[in-house]
PDB file of N, CA and C in Angstrom:
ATOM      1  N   UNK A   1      15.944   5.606  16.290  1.00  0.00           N
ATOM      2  CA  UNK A   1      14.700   4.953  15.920  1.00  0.00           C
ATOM      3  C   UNK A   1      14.764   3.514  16.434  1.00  0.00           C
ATOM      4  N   UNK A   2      13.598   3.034  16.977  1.00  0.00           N
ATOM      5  CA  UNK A   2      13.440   1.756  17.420  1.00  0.00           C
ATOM      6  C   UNK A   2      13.360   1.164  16.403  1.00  0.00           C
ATOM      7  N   UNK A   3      13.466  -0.634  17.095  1.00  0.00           N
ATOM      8  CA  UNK A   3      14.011  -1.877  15.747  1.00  0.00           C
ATOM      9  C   UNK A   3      12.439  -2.151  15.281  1.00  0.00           C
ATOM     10  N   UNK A   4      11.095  -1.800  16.253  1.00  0.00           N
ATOM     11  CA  UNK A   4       9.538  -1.777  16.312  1.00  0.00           C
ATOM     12  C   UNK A   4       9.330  -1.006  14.823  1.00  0.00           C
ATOM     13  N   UNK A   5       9.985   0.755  15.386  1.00  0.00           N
ATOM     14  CA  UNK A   5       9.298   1.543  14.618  1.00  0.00           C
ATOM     15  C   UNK A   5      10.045   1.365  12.793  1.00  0.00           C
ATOM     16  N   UNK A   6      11.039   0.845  12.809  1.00  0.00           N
ATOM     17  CA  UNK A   6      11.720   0.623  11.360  1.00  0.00           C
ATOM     18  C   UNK A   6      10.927  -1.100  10.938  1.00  0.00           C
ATOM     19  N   UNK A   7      10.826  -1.626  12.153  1.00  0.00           N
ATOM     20  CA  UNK A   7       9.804  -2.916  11.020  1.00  0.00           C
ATOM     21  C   UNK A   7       8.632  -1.874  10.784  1.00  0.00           C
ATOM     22  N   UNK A   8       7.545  -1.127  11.997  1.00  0.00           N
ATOM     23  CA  UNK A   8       6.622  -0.630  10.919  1.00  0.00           C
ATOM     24  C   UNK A   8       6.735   0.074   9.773  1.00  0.00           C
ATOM     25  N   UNK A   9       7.913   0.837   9.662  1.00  0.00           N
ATOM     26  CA  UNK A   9       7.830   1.846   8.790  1.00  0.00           C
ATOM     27  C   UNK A   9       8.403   0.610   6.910  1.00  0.00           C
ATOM     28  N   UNK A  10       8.782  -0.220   7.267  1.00  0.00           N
ATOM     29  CA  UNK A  10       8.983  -1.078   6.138  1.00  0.00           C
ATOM     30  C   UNK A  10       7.840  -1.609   5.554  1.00  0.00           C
ATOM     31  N   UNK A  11       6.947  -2.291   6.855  1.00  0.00           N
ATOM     32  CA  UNK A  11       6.025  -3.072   6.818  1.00  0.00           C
ATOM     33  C   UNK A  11       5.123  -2.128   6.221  1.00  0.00           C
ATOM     34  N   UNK A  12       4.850  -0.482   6.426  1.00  0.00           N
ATOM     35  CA  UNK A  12       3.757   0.434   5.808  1.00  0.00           C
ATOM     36  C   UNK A  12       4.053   0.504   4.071  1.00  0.00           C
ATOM     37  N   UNK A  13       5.556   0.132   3.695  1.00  0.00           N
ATOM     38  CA  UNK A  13       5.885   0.339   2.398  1.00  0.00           C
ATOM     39  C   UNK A  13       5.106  -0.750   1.797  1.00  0.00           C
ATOM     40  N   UNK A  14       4.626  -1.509   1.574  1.00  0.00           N
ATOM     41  CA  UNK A  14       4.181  -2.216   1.600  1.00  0.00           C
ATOM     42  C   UNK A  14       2.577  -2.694   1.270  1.00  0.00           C
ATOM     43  N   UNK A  15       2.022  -2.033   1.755  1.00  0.00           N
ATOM     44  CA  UNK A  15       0.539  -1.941   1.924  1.00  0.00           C
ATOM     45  C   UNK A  15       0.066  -0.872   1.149  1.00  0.00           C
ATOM     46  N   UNK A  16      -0.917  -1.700   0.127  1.00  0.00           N
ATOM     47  CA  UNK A  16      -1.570  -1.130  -1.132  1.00  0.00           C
ATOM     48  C   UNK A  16      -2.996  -0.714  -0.329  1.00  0.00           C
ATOM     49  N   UNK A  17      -2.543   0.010  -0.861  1.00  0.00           N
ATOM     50  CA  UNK A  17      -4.316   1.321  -1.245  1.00  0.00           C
ATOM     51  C   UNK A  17      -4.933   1.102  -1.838  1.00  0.00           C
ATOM     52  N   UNK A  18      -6.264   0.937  -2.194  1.00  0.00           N
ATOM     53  CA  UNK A  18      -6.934   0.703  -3.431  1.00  0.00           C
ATOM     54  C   UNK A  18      -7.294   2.126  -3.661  1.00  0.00           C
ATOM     55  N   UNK A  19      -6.963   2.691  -5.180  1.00  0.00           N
ATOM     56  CA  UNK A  19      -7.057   4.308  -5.612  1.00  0.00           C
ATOM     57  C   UNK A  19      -8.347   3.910  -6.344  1.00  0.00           C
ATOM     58  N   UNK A  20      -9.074   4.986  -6.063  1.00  0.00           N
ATOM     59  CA  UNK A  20     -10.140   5.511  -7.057  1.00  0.00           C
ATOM     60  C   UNK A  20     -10.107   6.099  -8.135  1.00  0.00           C
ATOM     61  N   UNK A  21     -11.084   5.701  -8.856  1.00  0.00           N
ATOM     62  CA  UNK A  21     -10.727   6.309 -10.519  1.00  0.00           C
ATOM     63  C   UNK A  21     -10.488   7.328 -10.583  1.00  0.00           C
ATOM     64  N   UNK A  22     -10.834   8.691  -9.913  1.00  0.00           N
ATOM     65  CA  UNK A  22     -10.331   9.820 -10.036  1.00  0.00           C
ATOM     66  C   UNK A  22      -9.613  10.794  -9.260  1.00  0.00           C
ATOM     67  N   UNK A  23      -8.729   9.724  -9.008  1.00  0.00           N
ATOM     68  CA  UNK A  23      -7.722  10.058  -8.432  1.00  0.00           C
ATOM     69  C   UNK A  23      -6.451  10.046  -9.337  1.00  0.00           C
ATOM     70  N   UNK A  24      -5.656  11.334  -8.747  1.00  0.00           N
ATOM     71  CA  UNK A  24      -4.280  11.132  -9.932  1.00  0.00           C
ATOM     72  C   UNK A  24      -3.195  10.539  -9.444  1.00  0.00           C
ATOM     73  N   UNK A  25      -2.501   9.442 -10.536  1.00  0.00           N
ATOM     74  CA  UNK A  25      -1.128   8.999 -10.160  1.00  0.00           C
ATOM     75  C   UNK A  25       0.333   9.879 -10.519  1.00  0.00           C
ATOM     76  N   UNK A  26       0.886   9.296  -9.515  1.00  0.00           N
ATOM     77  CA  UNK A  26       1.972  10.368  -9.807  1.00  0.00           C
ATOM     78  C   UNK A  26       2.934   9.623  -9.692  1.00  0.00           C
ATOM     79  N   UNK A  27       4.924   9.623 -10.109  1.00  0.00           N
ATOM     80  CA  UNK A  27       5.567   8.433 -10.553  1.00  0.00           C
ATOM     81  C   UNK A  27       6.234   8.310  -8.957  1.00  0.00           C
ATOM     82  N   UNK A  28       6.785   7.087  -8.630  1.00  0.00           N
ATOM     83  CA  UNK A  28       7.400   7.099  -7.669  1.00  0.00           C
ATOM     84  C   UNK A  28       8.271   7.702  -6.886  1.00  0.00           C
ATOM     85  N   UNK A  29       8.580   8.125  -5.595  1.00  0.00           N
ATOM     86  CA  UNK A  29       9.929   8.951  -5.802  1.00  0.00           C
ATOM     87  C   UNK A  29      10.270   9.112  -4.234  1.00  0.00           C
ATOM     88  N   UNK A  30      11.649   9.418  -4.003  1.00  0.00           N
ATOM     89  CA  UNK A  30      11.715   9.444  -2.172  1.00  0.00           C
ATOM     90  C   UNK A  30      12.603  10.543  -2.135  1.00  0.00           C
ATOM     91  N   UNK A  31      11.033  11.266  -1.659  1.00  0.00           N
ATOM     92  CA  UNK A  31      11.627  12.925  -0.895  1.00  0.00           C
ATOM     93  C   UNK A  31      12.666  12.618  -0.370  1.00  0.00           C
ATOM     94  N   UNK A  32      13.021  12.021   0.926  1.00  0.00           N
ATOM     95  CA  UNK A  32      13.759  11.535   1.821  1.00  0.00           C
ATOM     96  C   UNK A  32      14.887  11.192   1.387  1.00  0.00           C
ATOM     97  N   UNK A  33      14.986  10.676   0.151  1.00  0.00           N
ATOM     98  CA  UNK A  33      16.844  10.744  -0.631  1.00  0.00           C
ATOM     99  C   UNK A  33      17.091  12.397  -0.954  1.00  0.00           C
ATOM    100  N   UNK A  34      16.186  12.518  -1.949  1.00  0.00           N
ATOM    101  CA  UNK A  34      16.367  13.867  -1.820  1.00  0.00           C
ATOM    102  C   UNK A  34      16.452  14.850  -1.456  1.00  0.00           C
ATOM    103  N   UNK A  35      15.789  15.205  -0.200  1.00  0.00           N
ATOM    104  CA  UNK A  35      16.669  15.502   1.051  1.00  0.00           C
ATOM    105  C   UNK A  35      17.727  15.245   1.736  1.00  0.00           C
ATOM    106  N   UNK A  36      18.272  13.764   1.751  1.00  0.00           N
ATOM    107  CA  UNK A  36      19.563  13.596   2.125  1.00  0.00           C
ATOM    108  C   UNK A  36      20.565  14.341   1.174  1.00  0.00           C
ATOM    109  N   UNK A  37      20.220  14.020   0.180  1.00  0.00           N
ATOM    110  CA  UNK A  37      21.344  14.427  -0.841  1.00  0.00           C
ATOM    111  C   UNK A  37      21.611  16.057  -0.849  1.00  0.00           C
ATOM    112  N   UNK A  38      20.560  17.107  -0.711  1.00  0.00           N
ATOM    113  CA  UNK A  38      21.035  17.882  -0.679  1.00  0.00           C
ATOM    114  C   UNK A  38      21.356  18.757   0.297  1.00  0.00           C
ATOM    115  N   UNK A  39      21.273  17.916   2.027  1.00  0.00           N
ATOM    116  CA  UNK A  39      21.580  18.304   2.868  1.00  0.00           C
ATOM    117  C   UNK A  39      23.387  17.883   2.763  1.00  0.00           C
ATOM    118  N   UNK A  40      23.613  16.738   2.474  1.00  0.00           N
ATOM    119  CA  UNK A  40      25.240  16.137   2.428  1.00  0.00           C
ATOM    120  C   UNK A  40      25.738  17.405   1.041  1.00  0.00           C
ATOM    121  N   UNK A  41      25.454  17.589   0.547  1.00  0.00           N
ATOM    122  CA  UNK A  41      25.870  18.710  -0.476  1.00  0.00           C
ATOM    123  C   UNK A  41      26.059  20.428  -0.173  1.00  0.00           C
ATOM    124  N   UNK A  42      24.951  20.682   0.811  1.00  0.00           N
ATOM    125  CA  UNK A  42      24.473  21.952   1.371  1.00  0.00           C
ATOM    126  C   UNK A  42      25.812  22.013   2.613  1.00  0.00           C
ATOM    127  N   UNK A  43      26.039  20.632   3.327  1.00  0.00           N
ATOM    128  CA  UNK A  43      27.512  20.952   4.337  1.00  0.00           C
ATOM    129  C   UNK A  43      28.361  20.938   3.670  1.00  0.00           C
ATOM    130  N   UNK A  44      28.149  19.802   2.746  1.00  0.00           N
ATOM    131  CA  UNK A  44      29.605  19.737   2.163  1.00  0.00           C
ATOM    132  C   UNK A  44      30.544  21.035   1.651  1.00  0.00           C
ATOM    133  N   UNK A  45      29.439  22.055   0.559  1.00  0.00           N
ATOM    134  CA  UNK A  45      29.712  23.417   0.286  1.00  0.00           C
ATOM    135  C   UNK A  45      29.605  24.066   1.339  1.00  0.00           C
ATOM    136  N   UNK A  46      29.366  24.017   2.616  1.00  0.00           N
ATOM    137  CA  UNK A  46      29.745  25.455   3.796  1.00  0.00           C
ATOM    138  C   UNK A  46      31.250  24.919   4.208  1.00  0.00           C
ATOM    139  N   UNK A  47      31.400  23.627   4.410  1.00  0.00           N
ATOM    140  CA  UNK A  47      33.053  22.944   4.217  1.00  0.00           C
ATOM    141  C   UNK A  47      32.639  23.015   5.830  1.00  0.00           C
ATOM    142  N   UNK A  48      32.383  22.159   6.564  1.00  0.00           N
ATOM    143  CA  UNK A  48      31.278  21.754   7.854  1.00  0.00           C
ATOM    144  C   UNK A  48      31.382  20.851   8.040  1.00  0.00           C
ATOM    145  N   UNK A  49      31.995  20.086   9.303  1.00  0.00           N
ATOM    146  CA  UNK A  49      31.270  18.147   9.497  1.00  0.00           C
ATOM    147  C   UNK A  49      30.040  18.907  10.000  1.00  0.00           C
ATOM    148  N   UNK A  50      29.505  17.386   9.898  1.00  0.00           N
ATOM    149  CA  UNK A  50      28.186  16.807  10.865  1.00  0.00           C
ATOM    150  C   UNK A  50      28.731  17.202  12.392  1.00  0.00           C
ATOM    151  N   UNK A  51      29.672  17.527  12.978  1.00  0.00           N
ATOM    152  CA  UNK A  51      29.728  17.466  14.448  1.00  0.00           C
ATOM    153  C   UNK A  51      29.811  19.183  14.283  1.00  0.00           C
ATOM    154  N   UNK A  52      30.712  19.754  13.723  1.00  0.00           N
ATOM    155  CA  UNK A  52      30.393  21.059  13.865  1.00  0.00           C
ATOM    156  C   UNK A  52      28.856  21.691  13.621  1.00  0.00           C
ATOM    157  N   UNK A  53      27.920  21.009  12.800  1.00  0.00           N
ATOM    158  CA  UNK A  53      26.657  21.465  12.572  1.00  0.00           C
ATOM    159  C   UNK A  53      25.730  21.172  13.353  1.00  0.00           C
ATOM    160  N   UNK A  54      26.110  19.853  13.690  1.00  0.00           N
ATOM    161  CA  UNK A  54      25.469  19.678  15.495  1.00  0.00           C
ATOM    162  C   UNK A  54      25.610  20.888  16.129  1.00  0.00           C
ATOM    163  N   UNK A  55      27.003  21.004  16.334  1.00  0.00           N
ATOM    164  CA  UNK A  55      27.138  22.338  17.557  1.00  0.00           C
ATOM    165  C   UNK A  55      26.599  23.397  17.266  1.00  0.00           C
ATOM    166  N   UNK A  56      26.465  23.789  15.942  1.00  0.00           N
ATOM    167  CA  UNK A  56      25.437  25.474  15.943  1.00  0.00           C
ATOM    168  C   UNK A  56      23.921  24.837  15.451  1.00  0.00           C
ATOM    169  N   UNK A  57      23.299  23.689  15.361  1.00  0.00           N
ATOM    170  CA  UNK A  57      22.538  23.907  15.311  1.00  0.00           C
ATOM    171  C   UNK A  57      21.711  23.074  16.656  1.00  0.00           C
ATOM    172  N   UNK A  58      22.250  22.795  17.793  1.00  0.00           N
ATOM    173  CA  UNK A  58      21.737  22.086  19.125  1.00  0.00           C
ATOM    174  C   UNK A  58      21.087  21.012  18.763  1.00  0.00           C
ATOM    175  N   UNK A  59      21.810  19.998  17.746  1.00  0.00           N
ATOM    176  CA  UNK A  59      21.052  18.779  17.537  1.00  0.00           C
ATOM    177  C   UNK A  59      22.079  18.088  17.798  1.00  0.00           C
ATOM    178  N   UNK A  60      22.043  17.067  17.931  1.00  0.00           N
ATOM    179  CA  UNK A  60      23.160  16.014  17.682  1.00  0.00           C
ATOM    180  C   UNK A  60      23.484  15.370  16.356  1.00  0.00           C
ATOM    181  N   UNK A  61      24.779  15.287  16.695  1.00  0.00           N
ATOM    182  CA  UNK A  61      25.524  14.386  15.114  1.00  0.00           C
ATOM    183  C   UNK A  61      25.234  13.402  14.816  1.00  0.00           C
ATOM    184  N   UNK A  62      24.465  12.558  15.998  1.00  0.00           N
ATOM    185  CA  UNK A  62      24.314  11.216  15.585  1.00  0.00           C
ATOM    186  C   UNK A  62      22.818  11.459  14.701  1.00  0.00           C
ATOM    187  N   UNK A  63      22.107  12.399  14.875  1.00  0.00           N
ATOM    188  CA  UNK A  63      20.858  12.624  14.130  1.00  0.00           C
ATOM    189  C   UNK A  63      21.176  13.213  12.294  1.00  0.00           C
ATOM    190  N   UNK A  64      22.223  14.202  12.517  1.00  0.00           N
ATOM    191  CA  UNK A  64      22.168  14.353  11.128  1.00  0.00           C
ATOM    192  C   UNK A  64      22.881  13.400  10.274  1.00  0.00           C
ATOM    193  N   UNK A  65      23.668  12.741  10.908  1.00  0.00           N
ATOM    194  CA  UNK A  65      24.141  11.448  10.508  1.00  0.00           C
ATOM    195  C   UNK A  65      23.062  10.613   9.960  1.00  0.00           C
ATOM    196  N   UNK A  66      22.644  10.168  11.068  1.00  0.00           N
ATOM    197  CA  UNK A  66      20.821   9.167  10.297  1.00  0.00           C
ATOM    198  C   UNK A  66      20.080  10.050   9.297  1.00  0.00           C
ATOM    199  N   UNK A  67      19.945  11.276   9.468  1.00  0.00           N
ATOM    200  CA  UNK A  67      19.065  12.468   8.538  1.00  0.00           C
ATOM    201  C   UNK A  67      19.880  11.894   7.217  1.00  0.00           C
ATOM    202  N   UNK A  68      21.003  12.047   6.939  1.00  0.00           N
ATOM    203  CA  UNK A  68      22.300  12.053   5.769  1.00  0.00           C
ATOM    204  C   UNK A  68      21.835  10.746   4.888  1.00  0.00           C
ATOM    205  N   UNK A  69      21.766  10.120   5.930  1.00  0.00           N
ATOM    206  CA  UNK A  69      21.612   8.503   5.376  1.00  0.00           C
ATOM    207  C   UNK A  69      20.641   8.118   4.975  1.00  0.00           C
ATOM    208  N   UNK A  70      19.449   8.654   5.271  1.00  0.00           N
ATOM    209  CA  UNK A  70      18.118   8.355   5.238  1.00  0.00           C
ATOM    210  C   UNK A  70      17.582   7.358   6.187  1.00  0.00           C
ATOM    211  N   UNK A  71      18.019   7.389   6.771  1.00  0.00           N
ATOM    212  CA  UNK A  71      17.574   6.388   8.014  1.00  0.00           C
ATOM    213  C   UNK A  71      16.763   7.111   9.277  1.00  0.00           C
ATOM    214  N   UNK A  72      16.795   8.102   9.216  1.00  0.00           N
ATOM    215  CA  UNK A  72      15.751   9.607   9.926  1.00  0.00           C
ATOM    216  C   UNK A  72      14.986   9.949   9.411  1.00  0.00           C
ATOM    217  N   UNK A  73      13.602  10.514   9.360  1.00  0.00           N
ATOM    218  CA  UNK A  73      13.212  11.541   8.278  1.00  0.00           C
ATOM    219  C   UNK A  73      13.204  12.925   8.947  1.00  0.00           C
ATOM    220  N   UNK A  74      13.201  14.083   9.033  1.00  0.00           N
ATOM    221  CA  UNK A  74      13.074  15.180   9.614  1.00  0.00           C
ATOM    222  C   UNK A  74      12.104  15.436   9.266  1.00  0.00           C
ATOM    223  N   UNK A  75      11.797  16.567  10.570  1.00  0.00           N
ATOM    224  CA  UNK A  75      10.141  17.570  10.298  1.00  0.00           C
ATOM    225  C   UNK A  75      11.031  18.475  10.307  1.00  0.00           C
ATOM    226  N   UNK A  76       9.943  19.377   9.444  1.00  0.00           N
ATOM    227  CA  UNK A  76      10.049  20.686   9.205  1.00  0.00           C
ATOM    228  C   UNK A  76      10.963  21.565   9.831  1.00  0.00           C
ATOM    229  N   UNK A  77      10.848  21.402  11.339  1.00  0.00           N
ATOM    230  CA  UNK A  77      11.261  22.003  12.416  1.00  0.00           C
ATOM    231  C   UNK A  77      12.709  21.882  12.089  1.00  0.00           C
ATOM    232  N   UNK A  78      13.401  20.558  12.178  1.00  0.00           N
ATOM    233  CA  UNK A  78      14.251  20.115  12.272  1.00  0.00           C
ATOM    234  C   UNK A  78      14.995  20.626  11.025  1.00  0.00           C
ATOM    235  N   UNK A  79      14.617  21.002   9.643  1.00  0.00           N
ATOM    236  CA  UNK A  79      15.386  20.782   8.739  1.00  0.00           C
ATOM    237  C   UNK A  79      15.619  22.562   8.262  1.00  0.00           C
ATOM    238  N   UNK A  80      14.356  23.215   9.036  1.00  0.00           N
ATOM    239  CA  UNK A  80      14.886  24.531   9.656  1.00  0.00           C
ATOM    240  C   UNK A  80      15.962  25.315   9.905  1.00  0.00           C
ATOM    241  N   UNK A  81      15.836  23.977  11.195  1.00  0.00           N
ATOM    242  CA  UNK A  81      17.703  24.329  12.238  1.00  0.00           C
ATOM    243  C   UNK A  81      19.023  24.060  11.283  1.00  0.00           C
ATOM    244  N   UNK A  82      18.388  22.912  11.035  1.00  0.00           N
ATOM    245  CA  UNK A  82      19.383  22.720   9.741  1.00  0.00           C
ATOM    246  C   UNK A  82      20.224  23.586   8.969  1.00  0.00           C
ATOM    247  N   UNK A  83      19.198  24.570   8.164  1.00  0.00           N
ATOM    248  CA  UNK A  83      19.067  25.656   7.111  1.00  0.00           C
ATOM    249  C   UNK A  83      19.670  26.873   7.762  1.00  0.00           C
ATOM    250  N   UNK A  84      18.956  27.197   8.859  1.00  0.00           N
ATOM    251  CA  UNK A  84      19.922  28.144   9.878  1.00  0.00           C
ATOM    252  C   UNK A  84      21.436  27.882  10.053  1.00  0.00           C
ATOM    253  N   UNK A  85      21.813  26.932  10.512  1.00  0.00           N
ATOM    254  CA  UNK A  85      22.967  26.183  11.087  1.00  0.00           C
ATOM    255  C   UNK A  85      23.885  26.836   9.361  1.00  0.00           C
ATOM    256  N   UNK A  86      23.466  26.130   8.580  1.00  0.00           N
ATOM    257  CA  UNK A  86      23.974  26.222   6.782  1.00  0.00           C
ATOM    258  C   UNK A  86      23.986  27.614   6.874  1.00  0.00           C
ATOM    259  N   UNK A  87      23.440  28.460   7.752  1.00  0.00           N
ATOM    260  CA  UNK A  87      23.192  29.639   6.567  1.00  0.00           C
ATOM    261  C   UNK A  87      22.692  29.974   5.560  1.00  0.00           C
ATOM    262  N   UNK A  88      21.344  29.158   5.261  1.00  0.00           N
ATOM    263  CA  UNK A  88      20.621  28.995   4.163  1.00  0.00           C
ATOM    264  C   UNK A  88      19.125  29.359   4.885  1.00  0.00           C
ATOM    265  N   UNK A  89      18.245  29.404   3.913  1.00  0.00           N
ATOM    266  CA  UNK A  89      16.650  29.145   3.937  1.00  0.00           C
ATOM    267  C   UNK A  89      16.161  27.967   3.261  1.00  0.00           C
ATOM    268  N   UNK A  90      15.388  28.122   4.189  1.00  0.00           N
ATOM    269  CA  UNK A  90      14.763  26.649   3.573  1.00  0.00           C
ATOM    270  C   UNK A  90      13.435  26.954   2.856  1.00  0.00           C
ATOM    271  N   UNK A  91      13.529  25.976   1.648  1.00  0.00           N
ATOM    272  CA  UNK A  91      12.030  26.715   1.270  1.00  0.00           C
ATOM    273  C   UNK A  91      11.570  25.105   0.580  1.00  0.00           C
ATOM    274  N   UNK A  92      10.200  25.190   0.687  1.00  0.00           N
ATOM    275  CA  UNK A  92       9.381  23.725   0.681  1.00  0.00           C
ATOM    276  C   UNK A  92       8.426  24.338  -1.038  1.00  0.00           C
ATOM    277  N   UNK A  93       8.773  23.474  -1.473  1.00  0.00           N
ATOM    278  CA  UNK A  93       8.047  23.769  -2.609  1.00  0.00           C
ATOM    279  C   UNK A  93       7.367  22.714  -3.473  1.00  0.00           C
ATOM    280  N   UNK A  94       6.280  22.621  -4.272  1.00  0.00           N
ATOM    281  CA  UNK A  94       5.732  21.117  -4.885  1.00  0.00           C
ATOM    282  C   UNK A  94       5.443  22.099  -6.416  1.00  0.00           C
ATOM    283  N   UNK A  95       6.192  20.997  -7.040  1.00  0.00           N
ATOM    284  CA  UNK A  95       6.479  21.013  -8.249  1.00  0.00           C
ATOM    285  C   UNK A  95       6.268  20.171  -9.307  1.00  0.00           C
ATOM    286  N   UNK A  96       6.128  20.067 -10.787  1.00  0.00           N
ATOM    287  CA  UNK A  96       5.924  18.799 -11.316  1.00  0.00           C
ATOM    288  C   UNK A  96       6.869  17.836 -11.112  1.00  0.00           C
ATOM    289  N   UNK A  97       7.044  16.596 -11.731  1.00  0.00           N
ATOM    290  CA  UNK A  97       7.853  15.492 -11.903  1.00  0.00           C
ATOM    291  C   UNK A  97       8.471  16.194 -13.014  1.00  0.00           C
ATOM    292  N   UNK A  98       9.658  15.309 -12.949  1.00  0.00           N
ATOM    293  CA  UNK A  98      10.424  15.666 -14.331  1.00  0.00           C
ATOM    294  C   UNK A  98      10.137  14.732 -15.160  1.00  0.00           C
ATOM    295  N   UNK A  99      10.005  15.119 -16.535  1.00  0.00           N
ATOM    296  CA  UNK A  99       9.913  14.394 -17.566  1.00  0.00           C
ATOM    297  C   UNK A  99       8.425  14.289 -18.362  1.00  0.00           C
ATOM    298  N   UNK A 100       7.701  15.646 -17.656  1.00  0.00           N
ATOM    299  CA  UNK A 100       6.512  15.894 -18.473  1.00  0.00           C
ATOM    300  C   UNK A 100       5.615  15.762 -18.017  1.00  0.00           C
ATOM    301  N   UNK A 101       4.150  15.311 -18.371  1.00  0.00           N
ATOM    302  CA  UNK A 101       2.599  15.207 -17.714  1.00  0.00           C
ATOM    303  C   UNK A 101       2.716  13.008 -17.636  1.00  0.00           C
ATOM    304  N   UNK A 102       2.521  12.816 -16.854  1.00  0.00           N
ATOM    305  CA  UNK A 102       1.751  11.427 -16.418  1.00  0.00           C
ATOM    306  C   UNK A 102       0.311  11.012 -17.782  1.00  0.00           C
ATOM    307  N   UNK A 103       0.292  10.011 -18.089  1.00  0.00           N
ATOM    308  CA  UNK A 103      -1.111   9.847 -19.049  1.00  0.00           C
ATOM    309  C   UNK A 103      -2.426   9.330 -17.963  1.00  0.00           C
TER     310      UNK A 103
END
């Protein structure tokens, strides 16, 4: 990732929306850790570096490395190969928050 595209992507954190009244809030939260975390967990249990998962899954290490860290985000595509590579499926799902209904 360029040093451009990480100032924009900071600089977008940043910039308020004005929400409409009926619109729903929902609590903060970053997919993107949570994806790291359970990709570093998902190798960790196949007992796998990052360079061997490169090699079966034709990405490079230096990517799942940044993916790991959160310093990447992956598409779909990508987190696929991933899941293949693991020996897993991947499955995308939207769910509540934890800790009940929002007021």
């Amino acid at each position: 990732m360029t040093n451009f595209q990480e100032y924009l992507d900071q600089a977008l954190k940043t910039v308020e929306i004005p929400s409409e009244s009926n619109e729903v809030s929902a609590p903060e939260y970053d997919v993107f850790s949570e994806i790291s975390a359970q990709l570093i967990d998902a190798r960790n249990n196949s007992g796998i570096t990052q360079k061997e998962l490169a090699q079966k899954t034709g990405l490079t290490q230096a990517l799942i490395s940044r993916i790991e860290s959160g310093k990447s985000h992956p598409t779909i595509d990508t987190l696929k190969r991933i899941a293949d590579g693991l020996g897993l499926r991947l499955v995308v799902s939207l769910e509540d928050f934890e800790g009940g209904e929002e007021e």
